[in-house]
PDB file of N, CA and C in Angstrom:
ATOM      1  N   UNK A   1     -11.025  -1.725   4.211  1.00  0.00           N
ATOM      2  CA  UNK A   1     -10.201  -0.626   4.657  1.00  0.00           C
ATOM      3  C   UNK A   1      -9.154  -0.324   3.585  1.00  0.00           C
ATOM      4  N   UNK A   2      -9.089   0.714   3.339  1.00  0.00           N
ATOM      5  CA  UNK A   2      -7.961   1.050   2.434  1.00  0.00           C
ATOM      6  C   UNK A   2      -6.438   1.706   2.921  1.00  0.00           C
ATOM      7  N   UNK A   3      -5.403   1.331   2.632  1.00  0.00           N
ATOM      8  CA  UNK A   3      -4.466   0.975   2.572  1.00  0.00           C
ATOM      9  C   UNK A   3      -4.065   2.902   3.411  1.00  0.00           C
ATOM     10  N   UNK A   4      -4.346   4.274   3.049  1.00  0.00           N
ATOM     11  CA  UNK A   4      -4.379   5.243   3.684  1.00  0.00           C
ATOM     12  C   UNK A   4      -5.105   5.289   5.128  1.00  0.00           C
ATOM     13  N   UNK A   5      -5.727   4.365   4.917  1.00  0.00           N
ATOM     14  CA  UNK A   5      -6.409   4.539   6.747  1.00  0.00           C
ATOM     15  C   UNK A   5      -5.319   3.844   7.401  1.00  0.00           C
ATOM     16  N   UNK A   6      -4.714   3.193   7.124  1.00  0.00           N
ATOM     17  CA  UNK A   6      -3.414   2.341   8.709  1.00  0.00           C
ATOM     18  C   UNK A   6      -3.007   3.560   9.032  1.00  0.00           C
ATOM     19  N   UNK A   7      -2.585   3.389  10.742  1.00  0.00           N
ATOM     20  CA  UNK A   7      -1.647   4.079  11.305  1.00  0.00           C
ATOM     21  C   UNK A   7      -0.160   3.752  10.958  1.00  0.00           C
ATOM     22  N   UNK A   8       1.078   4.785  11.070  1.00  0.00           N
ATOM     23  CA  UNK A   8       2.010   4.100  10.976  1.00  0.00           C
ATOM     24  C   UNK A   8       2.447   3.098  12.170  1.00  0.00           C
ATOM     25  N   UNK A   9       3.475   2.266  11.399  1.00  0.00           N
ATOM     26  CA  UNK A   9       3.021   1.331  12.013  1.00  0.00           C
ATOM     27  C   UNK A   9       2.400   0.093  11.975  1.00  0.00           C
ATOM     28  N   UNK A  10       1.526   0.242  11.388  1.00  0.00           N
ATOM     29  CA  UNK A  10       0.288  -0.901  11.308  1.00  0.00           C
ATOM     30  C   UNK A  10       0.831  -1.777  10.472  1.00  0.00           C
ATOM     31  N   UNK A  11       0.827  -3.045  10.319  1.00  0.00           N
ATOM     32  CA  UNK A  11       0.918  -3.792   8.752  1.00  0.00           C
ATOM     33  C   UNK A  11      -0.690  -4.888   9.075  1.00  0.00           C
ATOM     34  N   UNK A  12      -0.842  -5.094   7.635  1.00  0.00           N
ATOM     35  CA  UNK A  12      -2.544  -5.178   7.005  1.00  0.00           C
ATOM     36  C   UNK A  12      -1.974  -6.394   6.005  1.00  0.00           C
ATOM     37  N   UNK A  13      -3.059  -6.656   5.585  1.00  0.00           N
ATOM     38  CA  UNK A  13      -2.695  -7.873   3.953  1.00  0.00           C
ATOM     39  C   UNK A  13      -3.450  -7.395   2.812  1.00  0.00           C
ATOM     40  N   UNK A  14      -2.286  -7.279   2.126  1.00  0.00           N
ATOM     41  CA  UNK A  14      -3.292  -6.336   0.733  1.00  0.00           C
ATOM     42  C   UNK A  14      -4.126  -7.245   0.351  1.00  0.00           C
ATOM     43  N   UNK A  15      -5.541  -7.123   0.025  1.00  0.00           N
ATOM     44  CA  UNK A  15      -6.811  -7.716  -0.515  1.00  0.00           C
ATOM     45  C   UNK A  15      -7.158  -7.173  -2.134  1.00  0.00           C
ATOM     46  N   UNK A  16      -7.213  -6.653  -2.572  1.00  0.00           N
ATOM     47  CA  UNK A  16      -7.780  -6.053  -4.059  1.00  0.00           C
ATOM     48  C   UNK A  16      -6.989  -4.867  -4.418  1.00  0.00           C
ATOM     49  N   UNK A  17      -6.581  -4.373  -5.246  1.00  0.00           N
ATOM     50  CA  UNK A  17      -6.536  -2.939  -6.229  1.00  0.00           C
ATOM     51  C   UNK A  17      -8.462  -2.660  -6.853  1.00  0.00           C
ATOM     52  N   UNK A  18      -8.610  -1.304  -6.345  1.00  0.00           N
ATOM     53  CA  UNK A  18      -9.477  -1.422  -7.401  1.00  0.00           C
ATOM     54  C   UNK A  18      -9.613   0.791  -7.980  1.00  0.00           C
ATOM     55  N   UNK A  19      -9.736   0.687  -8.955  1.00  0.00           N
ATOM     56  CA  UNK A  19      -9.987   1.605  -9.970  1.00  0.00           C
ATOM     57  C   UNK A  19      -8.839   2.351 -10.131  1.00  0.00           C
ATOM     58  N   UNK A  20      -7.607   1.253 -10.813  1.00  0.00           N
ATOM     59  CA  UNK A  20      -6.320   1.329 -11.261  1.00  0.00           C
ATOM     60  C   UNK A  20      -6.180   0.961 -12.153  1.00  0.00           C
ATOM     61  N   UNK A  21      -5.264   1.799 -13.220  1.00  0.00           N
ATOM     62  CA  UNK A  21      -5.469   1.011 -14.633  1.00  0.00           C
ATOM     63  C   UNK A  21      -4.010  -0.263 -14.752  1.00  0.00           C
ATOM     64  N   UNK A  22      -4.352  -0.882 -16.126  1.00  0.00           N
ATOM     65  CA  UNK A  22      -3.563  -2.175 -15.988  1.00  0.00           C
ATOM     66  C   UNK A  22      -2.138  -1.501 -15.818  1.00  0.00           C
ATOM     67  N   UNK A  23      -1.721  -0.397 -16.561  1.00  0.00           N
ATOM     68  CA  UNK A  23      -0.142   0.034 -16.451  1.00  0.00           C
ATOM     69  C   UNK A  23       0.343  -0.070 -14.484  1.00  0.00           C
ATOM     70  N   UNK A  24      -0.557   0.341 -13.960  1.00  0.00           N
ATOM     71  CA  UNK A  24      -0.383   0.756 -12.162  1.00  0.00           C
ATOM     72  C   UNK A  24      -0.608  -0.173 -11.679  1.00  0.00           C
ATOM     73  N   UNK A  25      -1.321  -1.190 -11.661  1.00  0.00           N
ATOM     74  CA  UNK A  25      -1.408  -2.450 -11.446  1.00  0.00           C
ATOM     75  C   UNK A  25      -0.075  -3.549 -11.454  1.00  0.00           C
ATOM     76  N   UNK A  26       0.385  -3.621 -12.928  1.00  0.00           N
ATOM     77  CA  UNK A  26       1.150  -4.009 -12.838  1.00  0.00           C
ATOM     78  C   UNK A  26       2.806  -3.735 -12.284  1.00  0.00           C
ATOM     79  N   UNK A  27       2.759  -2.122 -12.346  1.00  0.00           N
ATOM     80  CA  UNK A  27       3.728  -2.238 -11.560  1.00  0.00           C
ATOM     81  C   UNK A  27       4.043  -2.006 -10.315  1.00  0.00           C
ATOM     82  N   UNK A  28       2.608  -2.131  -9.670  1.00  0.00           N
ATOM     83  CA  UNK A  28       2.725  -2.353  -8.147  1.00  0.00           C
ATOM     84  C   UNK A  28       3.069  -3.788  -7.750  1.00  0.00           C
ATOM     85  N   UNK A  29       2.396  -4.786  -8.922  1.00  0.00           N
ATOM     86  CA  UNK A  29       2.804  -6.117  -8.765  1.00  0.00           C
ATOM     87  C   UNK A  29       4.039  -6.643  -8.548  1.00  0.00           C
ATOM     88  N   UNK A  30       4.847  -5.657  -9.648  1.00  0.00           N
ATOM     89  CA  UNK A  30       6.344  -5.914  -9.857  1.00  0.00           C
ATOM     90  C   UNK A  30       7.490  -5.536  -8.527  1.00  0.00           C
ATOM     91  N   UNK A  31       6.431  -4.461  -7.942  1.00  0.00           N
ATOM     92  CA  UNK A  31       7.405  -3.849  -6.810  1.00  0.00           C
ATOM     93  C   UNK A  31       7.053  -5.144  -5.849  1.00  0.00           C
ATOM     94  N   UNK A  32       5.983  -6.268  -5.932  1.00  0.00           N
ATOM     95  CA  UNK A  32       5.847  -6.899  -4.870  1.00  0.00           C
ATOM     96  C   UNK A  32       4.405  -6.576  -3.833  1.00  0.00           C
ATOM     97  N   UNK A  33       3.457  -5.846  -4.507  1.00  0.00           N
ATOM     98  CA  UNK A  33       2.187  -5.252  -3.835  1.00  0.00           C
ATOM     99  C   UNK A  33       1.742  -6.577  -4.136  1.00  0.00           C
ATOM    100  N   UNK A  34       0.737  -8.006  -4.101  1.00  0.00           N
ATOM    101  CA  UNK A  34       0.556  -8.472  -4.606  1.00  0.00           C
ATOM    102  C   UNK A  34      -0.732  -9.224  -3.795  1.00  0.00           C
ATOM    103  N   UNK A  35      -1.866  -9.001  -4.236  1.00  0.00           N
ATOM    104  CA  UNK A  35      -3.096  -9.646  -2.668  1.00  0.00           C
ATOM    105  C   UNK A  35      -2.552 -10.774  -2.102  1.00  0.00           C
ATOM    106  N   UNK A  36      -3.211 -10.822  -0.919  1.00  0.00           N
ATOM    107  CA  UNK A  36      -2.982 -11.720   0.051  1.00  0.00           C
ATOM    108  C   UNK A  36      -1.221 -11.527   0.593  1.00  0.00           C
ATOM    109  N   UNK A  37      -0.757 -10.224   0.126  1.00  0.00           N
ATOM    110  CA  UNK A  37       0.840  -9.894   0.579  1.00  0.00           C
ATOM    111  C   UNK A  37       0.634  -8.854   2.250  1.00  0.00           C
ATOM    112  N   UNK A  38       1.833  -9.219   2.568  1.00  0.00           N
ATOM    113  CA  UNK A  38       1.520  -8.311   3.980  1.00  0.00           C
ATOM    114  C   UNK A  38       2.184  -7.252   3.632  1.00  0.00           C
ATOM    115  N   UNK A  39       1.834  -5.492   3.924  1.00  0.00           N
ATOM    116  CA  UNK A  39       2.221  -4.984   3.241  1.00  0.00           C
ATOM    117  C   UNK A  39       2.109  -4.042   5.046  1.00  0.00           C
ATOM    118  N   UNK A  40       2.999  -2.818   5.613  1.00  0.00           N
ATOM    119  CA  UNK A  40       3.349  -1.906   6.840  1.00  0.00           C
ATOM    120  C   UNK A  40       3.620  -0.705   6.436  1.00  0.00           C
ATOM    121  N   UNK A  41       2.718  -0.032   6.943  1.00  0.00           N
ATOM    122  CA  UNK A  41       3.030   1.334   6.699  1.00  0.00           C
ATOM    123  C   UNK A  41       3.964   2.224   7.384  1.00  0.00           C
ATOM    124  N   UNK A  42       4.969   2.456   7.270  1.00  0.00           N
ATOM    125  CA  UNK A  42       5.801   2.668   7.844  1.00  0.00           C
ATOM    126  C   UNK A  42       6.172   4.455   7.969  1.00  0.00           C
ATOM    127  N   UNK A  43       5.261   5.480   7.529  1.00  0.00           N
ATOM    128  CA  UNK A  43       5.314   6.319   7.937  1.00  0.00           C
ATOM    129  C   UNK A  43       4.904   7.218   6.690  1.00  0.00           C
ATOM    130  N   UNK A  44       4.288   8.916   7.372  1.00  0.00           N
ATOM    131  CA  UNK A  44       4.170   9.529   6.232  1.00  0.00           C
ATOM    132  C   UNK A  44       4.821  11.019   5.378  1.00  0.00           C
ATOM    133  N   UNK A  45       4.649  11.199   4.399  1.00  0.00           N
ATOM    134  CA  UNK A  45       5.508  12.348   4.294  1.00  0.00           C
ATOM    135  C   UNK A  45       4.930  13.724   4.863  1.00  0.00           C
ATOM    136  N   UNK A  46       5.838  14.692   5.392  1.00  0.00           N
ATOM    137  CA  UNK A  46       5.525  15.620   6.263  1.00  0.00           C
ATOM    138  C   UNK A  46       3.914  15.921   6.053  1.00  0.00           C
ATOM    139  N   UNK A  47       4.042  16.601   4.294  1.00  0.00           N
ATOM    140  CA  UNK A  47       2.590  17.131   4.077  1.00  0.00           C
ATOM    141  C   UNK A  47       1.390  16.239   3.344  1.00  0.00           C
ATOM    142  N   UNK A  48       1.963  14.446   4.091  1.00  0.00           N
ATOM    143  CA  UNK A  48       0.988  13.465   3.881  1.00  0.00           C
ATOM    144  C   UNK A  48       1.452  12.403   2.405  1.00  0.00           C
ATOM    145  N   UNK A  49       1.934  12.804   1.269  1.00  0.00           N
ATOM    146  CA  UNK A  49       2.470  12.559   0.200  1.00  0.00           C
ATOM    147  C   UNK A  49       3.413  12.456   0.246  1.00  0.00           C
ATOM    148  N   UNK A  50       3.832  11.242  -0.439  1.00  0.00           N
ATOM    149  CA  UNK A  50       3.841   9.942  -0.539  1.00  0.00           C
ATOM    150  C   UNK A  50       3.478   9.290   1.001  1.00  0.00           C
ATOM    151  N   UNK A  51       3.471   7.945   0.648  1.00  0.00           N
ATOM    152  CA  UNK A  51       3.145   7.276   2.109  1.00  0.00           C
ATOM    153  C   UNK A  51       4.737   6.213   1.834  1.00  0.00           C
ATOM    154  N   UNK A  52       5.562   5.810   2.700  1.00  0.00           N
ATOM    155  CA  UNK A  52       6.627   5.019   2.676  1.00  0.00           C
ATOM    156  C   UNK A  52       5.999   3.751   3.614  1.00  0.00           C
ATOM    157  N   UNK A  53       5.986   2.333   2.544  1.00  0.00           N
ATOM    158  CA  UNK A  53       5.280   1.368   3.032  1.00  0.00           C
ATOM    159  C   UNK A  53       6.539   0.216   3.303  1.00  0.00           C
ATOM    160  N   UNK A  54       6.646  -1.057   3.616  1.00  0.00           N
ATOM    161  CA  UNK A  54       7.316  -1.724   3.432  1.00  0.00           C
ATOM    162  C   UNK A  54       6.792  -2.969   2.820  1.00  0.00           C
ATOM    163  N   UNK A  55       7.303  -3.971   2.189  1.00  0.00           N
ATOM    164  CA  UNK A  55       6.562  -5.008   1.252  1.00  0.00           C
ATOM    165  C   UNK A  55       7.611  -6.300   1.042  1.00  0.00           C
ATOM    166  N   UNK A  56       7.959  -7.170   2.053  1.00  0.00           N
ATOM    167  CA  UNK A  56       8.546  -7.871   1.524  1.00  0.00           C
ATOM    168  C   UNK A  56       9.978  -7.727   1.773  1.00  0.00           C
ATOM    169  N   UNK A  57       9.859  -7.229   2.670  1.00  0.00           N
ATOM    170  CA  UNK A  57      11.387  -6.724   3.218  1.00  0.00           C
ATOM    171  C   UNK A  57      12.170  -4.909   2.783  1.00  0.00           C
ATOM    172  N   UNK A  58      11.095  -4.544   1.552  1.00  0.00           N
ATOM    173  CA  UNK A  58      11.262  -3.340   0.901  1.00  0.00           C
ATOM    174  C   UNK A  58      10.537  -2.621   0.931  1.00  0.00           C
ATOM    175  N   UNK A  59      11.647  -1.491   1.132  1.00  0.00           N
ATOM    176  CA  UNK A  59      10.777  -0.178   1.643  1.00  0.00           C
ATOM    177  C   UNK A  59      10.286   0.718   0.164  1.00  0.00           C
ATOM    178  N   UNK A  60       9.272   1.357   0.451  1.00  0.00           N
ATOM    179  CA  UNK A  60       8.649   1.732  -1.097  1.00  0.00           C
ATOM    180  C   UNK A  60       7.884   2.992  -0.442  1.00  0.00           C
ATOM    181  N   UNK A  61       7.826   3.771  -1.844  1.00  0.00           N
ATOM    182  CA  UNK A  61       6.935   5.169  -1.656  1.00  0.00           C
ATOM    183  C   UNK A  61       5.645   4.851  -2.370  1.00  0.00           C
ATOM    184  N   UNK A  62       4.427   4.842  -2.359  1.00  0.00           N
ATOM    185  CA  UNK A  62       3.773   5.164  -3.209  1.00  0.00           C
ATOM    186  C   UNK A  62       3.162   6.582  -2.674  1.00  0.00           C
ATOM    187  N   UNK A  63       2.008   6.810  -4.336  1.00  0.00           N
ATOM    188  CA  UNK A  63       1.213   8.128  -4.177  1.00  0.00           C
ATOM    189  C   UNK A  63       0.021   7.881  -3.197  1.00  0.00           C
ATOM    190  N   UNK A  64      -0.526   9.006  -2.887  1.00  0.00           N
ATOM    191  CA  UNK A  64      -2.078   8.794  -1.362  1.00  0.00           C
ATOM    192  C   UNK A  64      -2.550   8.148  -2.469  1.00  0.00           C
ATOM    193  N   UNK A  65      -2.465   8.643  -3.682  1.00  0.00           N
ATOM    194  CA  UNK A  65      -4.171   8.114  -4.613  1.00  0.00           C
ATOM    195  C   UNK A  65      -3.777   6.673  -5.000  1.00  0.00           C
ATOM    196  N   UNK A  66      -2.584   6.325  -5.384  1.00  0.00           N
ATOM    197  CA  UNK A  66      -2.893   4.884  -5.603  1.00  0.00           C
ATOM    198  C   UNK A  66      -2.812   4.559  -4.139  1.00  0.00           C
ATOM    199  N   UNK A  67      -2.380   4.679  -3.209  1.00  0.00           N
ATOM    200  CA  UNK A  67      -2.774   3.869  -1.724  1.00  0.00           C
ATOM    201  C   UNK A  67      -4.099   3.977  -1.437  1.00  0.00           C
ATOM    202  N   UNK A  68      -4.707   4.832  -1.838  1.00  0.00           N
ATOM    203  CA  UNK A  68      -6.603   5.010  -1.755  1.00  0.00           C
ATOM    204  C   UNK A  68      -7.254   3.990  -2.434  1.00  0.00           C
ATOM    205  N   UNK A  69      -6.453   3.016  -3.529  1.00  0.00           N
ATOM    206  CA  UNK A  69      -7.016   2.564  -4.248  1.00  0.00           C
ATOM    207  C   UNK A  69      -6.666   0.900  -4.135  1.00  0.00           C
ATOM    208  N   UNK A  70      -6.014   0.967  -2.515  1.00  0.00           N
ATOM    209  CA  UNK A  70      -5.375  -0.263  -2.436  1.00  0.00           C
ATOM    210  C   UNK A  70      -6.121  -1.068  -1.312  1.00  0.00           C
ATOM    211  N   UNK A  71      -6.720  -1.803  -1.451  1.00  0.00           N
ATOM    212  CA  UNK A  71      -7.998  -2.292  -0.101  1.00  0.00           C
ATOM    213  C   UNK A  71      -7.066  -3.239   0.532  1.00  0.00           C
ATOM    214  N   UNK A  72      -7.052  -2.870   2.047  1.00  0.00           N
ATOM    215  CA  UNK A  72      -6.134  -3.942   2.739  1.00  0.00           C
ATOM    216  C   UNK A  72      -7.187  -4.279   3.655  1.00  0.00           C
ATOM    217  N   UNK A  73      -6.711  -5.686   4.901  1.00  0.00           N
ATOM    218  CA  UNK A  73      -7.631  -6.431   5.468  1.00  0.00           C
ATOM    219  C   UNK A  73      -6.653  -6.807   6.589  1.00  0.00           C
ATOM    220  N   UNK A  74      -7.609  -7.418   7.636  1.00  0.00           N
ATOM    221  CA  UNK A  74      -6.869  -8.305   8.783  1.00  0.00           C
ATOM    222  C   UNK A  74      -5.487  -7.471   9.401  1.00  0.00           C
ATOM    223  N   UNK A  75      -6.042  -5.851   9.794  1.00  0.00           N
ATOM    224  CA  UNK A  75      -4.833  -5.151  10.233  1.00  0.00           C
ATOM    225  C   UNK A  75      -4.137  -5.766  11.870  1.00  0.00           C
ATOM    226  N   UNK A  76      -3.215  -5.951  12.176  1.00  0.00           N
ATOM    227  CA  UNK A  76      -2.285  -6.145  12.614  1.00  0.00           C
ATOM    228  C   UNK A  76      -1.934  -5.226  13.571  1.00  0.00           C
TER     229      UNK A  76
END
């Protein structure tokens, strides 16, 4: 399941990045995206873009396309 399908609401455990390059990768790492992290979607922007997630106690925006590219598991 990827990380745009949760409802808000939902929190999931991030499982893989995949078809992200190393620059986006790493700094999703840095914000704390990190597999096996529990990561809640906490709501979306009016016209869908950005998605505001939480990670670790922090609240974060990413883009739909890197959240498309974020495989989460074991939703909650």
């Amino acid at each position: 399941m990827k990380l745009t399908q949760l409802k808000a609401g939902q929190c999931a455990q991030v499982k893989s990045f995949h078809h992200l390059s190393e620059s986006v990768r790493k700094r999703l790492m840095v914000m704390g995206i990190l597999p096996e992290t529990s990561i809640r979607l906490v709501r979306r922007a009016p016209l869908g873009d950005p998605l505001q997630v939480e990670v670790r106690g922090v609240l974060l925006a990413v883009r739909e396309t890197i959240a498309s590219a974020i495989e989460v598991g074991d939703v909650k």
